[in-house]
C-alpha atoms as a PDB file:
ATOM      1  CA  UNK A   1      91.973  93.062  91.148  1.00  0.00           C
ATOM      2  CA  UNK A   2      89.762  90.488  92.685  1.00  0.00           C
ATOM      3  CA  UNK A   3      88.281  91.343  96.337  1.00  0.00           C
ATOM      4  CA  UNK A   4      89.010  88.707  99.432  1.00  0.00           C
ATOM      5  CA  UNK A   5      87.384  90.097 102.229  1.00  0.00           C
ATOM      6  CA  UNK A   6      88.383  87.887 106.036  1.00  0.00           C
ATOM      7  CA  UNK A   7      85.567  89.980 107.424  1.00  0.00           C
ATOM      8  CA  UNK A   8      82.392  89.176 109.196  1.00  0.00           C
ATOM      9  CA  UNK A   9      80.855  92.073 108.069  1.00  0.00           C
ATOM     10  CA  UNK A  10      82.017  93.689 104.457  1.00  0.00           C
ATOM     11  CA  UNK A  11      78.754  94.996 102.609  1.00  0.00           C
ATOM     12  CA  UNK A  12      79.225  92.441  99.730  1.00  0.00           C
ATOM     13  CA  UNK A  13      78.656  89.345 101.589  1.00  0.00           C
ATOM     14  CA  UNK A  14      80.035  87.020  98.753  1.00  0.00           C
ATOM     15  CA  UNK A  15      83.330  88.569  98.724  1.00  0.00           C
ATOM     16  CA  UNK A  16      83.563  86.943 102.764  1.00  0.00           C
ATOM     17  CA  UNK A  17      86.092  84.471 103.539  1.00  0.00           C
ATOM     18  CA  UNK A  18      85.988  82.441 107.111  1.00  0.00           C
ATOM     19  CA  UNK A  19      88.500  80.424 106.698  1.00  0.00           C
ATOM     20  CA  UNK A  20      91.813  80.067 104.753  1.00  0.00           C
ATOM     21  CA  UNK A  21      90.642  77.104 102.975  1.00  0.00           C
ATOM     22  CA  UNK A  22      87.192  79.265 101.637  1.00  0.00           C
ATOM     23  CA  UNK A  23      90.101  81.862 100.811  1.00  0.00           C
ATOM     24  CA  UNK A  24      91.661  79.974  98.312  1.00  0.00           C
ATOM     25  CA  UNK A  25      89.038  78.597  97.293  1.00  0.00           C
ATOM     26  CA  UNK A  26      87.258  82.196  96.030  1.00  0.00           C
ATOM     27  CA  UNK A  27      91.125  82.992  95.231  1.00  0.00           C
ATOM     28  CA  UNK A  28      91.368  79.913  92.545  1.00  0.00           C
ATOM     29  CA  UNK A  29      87.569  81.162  91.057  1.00  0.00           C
ATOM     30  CA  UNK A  30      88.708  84.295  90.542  1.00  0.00           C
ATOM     31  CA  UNK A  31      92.105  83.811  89.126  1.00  0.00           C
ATOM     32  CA  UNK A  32      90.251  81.190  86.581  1.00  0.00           C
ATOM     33  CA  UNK A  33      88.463  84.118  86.140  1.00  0.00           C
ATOM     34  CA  UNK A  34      90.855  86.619  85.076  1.00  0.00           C
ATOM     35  CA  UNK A  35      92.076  88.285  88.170  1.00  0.00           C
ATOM     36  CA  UNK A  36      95.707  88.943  87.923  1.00  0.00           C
ATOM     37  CA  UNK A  37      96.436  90.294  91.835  1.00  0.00           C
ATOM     38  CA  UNK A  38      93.744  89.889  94.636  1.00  0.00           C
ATOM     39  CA  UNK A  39      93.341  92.517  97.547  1.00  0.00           C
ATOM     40  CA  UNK A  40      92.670  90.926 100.993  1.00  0.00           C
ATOM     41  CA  UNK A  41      91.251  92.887 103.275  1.00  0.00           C
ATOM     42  CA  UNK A  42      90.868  92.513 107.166  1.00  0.00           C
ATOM     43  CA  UNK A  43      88.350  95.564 108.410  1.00  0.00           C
ATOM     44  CA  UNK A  44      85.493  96.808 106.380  1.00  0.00           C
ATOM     45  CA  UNK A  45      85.388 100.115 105.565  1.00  0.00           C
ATOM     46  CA  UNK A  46      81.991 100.634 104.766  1.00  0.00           C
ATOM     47  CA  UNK A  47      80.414 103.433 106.037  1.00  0.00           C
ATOM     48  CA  UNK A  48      79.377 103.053 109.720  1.00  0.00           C
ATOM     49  CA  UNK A  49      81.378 100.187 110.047  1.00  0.00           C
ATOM     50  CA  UNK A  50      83.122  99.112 113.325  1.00  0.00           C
ATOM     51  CA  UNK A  51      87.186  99.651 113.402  1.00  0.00           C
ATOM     52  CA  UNK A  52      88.870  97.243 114.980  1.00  0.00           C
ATOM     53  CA  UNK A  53      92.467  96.732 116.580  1.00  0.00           C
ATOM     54  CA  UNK A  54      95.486  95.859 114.424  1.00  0.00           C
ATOM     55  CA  UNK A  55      96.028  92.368 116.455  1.00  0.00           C
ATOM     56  CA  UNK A  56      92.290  91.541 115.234  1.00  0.00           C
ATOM     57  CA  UNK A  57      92.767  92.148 111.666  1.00  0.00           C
ATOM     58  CA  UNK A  58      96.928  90.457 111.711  1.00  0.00           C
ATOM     59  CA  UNK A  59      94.937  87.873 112.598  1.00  0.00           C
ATOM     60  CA  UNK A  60      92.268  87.572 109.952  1.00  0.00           C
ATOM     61  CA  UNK A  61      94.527  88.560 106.953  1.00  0.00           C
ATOM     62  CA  UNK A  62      98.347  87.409 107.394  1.00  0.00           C
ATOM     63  CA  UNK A  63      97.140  83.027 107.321  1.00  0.00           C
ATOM     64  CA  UNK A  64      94.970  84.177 104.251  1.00  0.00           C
ATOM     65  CA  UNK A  65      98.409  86.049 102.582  1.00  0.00           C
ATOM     66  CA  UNK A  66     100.488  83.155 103.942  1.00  0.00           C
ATOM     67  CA  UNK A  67      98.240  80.481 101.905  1.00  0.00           C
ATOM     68  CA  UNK A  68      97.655  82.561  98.584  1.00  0.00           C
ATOM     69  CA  UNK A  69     101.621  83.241  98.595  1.00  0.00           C
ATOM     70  CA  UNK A  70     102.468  79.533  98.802  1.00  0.00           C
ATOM     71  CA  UNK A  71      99.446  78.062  96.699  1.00  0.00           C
ATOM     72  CA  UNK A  72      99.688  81.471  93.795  1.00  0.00           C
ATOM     73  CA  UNK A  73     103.605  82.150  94.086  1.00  0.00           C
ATOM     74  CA  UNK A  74     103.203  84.392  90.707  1.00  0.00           C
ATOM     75  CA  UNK A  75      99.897  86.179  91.877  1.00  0.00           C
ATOM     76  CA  UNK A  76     100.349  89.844  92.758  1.00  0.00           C
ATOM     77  CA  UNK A  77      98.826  90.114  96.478  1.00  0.00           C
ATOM     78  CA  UNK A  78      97.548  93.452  98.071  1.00  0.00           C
ATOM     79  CA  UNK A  79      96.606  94.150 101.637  1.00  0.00           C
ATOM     80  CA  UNK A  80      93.825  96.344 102.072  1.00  0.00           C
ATOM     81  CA  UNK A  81      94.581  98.544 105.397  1.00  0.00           C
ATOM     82  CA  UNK A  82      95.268 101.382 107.027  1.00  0.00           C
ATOM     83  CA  UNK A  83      97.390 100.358 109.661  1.00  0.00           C
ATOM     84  CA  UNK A  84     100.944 100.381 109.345  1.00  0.00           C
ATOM     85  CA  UNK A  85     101.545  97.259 112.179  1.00  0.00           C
ATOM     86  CA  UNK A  86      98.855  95.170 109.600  1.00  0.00           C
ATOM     87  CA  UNK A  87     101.111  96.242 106.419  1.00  0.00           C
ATOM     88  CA  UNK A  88     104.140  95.038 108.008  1.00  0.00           C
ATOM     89  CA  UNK A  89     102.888  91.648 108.555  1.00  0.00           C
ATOM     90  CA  UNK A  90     101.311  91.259 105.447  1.00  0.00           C
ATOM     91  CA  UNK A  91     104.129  91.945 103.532  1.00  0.00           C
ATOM     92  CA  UNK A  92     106.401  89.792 105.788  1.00  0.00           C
ATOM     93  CA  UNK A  93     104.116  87.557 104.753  1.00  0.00           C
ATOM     94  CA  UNK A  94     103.737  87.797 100.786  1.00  0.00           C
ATOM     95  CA  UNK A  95     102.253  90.718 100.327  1.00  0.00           C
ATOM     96  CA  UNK A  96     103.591  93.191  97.384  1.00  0.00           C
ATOM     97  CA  UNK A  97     101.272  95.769  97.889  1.00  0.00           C
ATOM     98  CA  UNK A  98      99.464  98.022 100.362  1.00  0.00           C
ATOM     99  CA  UNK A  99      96.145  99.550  98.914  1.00  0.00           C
ATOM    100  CA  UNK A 100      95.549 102.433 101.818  1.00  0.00           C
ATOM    101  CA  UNK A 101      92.030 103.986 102.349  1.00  0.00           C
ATOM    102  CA  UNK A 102      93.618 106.859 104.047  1.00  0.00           C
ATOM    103  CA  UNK A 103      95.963 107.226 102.275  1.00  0.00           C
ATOM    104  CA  UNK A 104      95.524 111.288 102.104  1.00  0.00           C
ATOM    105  CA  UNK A 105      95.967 110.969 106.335  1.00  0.00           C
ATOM    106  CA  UNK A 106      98.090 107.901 106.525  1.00  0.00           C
ATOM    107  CA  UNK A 107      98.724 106.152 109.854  1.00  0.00           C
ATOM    108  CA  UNK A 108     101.848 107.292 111.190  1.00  0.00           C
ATOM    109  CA  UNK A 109     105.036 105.688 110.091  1.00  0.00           C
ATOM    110  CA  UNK A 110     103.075 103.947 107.036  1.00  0.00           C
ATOM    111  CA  UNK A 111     105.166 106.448 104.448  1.00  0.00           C
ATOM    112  CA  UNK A 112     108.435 105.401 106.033  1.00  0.00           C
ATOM    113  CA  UNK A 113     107.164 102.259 105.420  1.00  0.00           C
ATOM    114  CA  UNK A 114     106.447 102.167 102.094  1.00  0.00           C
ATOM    115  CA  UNK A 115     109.638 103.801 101.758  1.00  0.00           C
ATOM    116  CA  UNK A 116     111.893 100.969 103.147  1.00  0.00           C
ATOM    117  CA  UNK A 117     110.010  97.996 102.435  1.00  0.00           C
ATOM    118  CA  UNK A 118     110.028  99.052  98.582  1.00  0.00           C
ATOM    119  CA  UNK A 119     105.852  97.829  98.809  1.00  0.00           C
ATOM    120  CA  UNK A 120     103.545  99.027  95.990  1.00  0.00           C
ATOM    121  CA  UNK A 121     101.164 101.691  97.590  1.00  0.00           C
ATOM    122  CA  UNK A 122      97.766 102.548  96.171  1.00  0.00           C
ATOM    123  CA  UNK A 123      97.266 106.238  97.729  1.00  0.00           C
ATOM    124  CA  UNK A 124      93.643 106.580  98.010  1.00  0.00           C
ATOM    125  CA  UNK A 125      91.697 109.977  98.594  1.00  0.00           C
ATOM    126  CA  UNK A 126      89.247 109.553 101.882  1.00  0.00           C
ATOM    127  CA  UNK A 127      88.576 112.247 104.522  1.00  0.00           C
ATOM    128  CA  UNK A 128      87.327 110.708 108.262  1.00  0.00           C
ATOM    129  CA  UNK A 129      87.307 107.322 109.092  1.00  0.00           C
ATOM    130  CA  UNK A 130      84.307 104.948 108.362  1.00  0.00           C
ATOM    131  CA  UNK A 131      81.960 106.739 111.466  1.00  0.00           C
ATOM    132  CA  UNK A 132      82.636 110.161 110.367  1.00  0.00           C
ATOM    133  CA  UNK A 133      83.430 110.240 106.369  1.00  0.00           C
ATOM    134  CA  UNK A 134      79.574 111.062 105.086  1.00  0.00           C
ATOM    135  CA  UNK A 135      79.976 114.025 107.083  1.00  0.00           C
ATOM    136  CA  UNK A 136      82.852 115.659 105.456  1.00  0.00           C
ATOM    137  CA  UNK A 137      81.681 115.910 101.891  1.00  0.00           C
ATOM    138  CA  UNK A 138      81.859 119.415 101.115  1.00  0.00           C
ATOM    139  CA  UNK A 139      83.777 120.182  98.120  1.00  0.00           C
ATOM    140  CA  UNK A 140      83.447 123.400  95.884  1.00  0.00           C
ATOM    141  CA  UNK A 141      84.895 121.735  93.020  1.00  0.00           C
ATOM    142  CA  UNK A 142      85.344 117.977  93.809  1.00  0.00           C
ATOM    143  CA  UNK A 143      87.868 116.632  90.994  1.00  0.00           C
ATOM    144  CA  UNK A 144      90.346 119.434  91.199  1.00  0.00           C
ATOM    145  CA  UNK A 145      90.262 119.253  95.322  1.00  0.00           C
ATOM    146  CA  UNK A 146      91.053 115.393  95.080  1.00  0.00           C
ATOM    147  CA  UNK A 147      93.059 115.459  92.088  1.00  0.00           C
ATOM    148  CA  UNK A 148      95.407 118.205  94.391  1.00  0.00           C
ATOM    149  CA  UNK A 149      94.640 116.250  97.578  1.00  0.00           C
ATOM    150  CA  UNK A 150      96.423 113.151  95.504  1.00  0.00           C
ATOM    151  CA  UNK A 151      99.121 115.168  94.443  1.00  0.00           C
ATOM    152  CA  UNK A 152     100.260 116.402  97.063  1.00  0.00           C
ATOM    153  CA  UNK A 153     100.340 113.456  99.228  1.00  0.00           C
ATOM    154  CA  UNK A 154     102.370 111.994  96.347  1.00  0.00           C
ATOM    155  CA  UNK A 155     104.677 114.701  96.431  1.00  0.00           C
ATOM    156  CA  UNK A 156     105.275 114.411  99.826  1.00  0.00           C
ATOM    157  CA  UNK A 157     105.493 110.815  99.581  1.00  0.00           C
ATOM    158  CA  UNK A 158     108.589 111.434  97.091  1.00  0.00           C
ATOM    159  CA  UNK A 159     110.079 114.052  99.407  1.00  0.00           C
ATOM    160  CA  UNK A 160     110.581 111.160 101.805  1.00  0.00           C
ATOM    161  CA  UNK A 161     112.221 109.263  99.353  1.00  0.00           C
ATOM    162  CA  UNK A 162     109.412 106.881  98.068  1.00  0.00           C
ATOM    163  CA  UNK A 163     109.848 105.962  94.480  1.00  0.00           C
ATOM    164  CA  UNK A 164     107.331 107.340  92.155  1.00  0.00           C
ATOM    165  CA  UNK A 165     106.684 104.114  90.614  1.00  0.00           C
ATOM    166  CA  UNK A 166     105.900 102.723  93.606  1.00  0.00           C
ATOM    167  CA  UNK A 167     102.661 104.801  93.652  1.00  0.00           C
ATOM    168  CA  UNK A 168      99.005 104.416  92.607  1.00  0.00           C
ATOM    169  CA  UNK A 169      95.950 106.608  92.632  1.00  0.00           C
ATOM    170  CA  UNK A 170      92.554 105.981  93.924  1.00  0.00           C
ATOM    171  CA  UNK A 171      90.020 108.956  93.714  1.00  0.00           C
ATOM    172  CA  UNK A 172      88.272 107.193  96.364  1.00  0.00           C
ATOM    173  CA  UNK A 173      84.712 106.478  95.157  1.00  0.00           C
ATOM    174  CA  UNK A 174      82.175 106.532  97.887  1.00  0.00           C
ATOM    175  CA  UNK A 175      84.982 107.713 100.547  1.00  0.00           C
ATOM    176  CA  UNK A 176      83.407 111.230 102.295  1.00  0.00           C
ATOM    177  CA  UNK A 177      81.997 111.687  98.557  1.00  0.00           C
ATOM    178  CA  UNK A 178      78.582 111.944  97.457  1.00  0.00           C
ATOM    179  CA  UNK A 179      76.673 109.819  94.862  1.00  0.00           C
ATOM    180  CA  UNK A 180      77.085 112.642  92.476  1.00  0.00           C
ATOM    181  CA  UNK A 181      80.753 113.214  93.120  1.00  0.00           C
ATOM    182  CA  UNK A 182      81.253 109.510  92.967  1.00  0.00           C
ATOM    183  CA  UNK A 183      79.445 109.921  89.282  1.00  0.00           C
ATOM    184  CA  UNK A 184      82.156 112.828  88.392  1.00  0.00           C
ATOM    185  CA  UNK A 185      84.966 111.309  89.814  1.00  0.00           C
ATOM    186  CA  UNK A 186      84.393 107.910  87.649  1.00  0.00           C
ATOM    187  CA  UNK A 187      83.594 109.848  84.550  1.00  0.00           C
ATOM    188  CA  UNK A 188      86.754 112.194  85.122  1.00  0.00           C
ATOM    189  CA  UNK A 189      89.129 109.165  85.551  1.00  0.00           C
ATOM    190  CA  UNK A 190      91.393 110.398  82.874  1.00  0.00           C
ATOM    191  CA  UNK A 191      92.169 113.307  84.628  1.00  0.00           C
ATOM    192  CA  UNK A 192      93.946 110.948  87.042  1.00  0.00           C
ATOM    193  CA  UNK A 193      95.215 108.811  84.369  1.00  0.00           C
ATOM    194  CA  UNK A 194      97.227 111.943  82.637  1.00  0.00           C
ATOM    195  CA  UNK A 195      99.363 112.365  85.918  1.00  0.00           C
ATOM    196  CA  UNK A 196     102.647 110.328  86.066  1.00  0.00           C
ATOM    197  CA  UNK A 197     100.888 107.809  88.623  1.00  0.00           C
ATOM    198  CA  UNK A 198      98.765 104.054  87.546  1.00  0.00           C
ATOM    199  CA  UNK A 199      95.102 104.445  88.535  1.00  0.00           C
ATOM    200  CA  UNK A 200      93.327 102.150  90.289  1.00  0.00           C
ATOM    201  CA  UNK A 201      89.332 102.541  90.221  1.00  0.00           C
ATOM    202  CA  UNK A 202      87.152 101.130  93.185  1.00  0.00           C
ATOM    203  CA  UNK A 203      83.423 101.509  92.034  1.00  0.00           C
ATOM    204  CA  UNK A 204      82.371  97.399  92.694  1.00  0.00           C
ATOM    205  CA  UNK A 205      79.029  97.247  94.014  1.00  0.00           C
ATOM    206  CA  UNK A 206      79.046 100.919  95.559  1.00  0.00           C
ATOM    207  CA  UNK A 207      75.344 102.916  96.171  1.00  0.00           C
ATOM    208  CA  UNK A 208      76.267 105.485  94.062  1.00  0.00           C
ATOM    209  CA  UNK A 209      76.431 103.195  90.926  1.00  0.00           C
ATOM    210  CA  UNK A 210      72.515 103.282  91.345  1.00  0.00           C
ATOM    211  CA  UNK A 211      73.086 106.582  89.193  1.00  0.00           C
ATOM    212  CA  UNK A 212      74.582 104.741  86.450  1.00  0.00           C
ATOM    213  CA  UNK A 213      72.651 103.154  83.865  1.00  0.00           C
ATOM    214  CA  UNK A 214      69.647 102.806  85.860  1.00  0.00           C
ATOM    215  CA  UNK A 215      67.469 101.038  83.441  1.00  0.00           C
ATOM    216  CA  UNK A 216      70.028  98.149  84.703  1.00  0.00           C
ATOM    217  CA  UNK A 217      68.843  96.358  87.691  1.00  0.00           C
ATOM    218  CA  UNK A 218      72.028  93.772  88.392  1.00  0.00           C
ATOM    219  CA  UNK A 219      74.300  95.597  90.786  1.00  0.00           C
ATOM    220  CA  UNK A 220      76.987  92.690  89.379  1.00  0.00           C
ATOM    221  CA  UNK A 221      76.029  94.819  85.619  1.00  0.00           C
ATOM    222  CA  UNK A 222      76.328  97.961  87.111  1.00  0.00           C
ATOM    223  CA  UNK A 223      79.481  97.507  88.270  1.00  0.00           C
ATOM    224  CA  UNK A 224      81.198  95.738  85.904  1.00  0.00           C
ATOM    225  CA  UNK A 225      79.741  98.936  83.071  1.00  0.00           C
ATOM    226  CA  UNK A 226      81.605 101.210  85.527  1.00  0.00           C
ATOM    227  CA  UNK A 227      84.571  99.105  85.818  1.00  0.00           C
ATOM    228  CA  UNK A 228      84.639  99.490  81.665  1.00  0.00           C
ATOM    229  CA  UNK A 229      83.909 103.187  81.975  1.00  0.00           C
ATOM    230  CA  UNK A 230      87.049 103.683  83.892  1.00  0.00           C
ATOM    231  CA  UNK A 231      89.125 101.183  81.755  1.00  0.00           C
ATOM    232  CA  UNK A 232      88.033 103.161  78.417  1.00  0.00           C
ATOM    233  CA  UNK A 233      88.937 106.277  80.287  1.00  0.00           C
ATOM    234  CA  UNK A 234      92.509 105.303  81.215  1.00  0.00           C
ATOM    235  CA  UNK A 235      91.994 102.785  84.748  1.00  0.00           C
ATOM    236  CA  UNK A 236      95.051 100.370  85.036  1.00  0.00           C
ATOM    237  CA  UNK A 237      93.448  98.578  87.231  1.00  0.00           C
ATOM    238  CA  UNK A 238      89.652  97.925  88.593  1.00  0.00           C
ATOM    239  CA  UNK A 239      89.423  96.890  92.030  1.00  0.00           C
ATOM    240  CA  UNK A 240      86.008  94.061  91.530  1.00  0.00           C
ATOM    241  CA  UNK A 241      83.906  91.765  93.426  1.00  0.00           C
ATOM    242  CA  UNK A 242      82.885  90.151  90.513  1.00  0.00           C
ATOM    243  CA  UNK A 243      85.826  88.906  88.166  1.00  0.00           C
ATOM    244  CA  UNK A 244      84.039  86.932  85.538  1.00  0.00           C
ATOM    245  CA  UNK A 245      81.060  89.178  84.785  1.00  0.00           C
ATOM    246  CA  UNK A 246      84.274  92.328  84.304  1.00  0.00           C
ATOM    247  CA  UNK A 247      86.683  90.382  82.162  1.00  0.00           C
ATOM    248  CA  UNK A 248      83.214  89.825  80.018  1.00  0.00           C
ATOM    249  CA  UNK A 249      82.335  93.225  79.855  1.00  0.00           C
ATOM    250  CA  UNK A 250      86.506  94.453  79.238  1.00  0.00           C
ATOM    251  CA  UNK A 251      86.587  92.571  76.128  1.00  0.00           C
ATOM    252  CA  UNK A 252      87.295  93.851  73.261  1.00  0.00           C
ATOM    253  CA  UNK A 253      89.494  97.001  75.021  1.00  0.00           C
ATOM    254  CA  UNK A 254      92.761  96.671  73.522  1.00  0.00           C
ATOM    255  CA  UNK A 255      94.869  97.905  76.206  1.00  0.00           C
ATOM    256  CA  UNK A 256      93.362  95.459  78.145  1.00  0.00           C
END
């Protein structure tokens, strides 16, 4: 899953798109690349990062969806958000699937959504918002308290009638987690992978991937070592910045 980011301010500044033409533009690299869907988000969601109001990020995201849909009619498109008015335009306007950051403490009405639109919906473990998340990382054991956190939203999820296969897990690296529960939750990714939902594994360019081989100074290295790690450990699909320098380090993986 290659990154698109119509965002002034996302931490990975090459990732930025201004315009719709610079959108497909990055979009065509990273297809060339290997990317088989692309995630196109409107609002960072770095830590400390400014939220902003659903008519702001329609705005940035649905021409971007509009043009990839038209140019890439066979590419899978996700929309990174949180905001169920946002997913509803950007799967009016191409959009297949919604890849929620809170998805553990959804916006209101974004189950029922899921539910009658029929969308794809990664369900990704977060506590807070992007002001308050690095304060609520208290866990006493952090993969069984995310793995039941998942679960149970899932479960719930079902309850309202969303199809199982229409969900996907996200542990949520770097998401009201430490550095060293980032480090456990990447190395216990096939925990997540032996439940009945896909996993999807977010570790791109993250701090807490300065843990990880750390005689390897490329962040671009880093991230595409973790994005194996989680592939070898059962990931069916790594969210990346950088396509190229992944697909290079995936080879060889025969599920791949």
């Amino acid at each position: 899953m290659g990154i698109l980011n119509a965002t002034p301010d996302s931490f990975v500044p090459t990732s930025r798109v201004d315009t719709v033409a610079r959108a497909l533009a990055c979009a065509r690299e990273m297809v060339m690349a290997g990317a088989t869907l692309l995630d196109v988000g409107g609002e960072s969601t770095r830590p400390g990062a400014t939220m902003i109001s659903a008519a702001e990020e329609i705005e940035r995201v649905v021409p971007v969806i509009e043009a990839l849909h038209r140019d890439f009619p066979h590419l899978l498109i996700s929309i990174d958000t949180s905001k169920v008015a946002v997913a509803q335009e950007a799967v009016a306007a191409g959009a297949t699937i919604i890849n929620d950051v809170r998805g553990t403490h959804p916006d209101p009405g974004m189950w029922k959504f899921v539910q009658s639109s029929g969308a794809g919906y990664v369900l990704m473990h977060s506590r807070g918002d992007s002001q308050t998340m690095d304060a609520l990382t208290h866990y006493e054991n952090v993969i069984e308290e995310v793995l039941q956190e998942l679960l149970d939203a899932a479960h719930t999820m079902e309850a309202l009638g969303v199809h199982r296969e229409q969900i996907m897990f996200d542990v949520g690296l770097g998401f009201a987690k430490t550095n060293d529960d980032s480090m456990r939750l990447l190395e216990a990714t096939d925990r997540f992978a032996a439940t009945p939902y896909p996993v999807l594994v977010g570790a791109s360019h993250k701090r807490f991937l300065a843990q990880l081989c750390v005689d390897v100074t490329s962040i671009e290295e880093r991230s595409a070592i973790a994005a194996r790690m989680a592939v070898e450990r059962g990931a069916n699909i790594v969210r990346v910045h950088d396509v190229l320098e992944t697909r290079h380090q995936l080879e060889g993986i025969s599920h791949v």
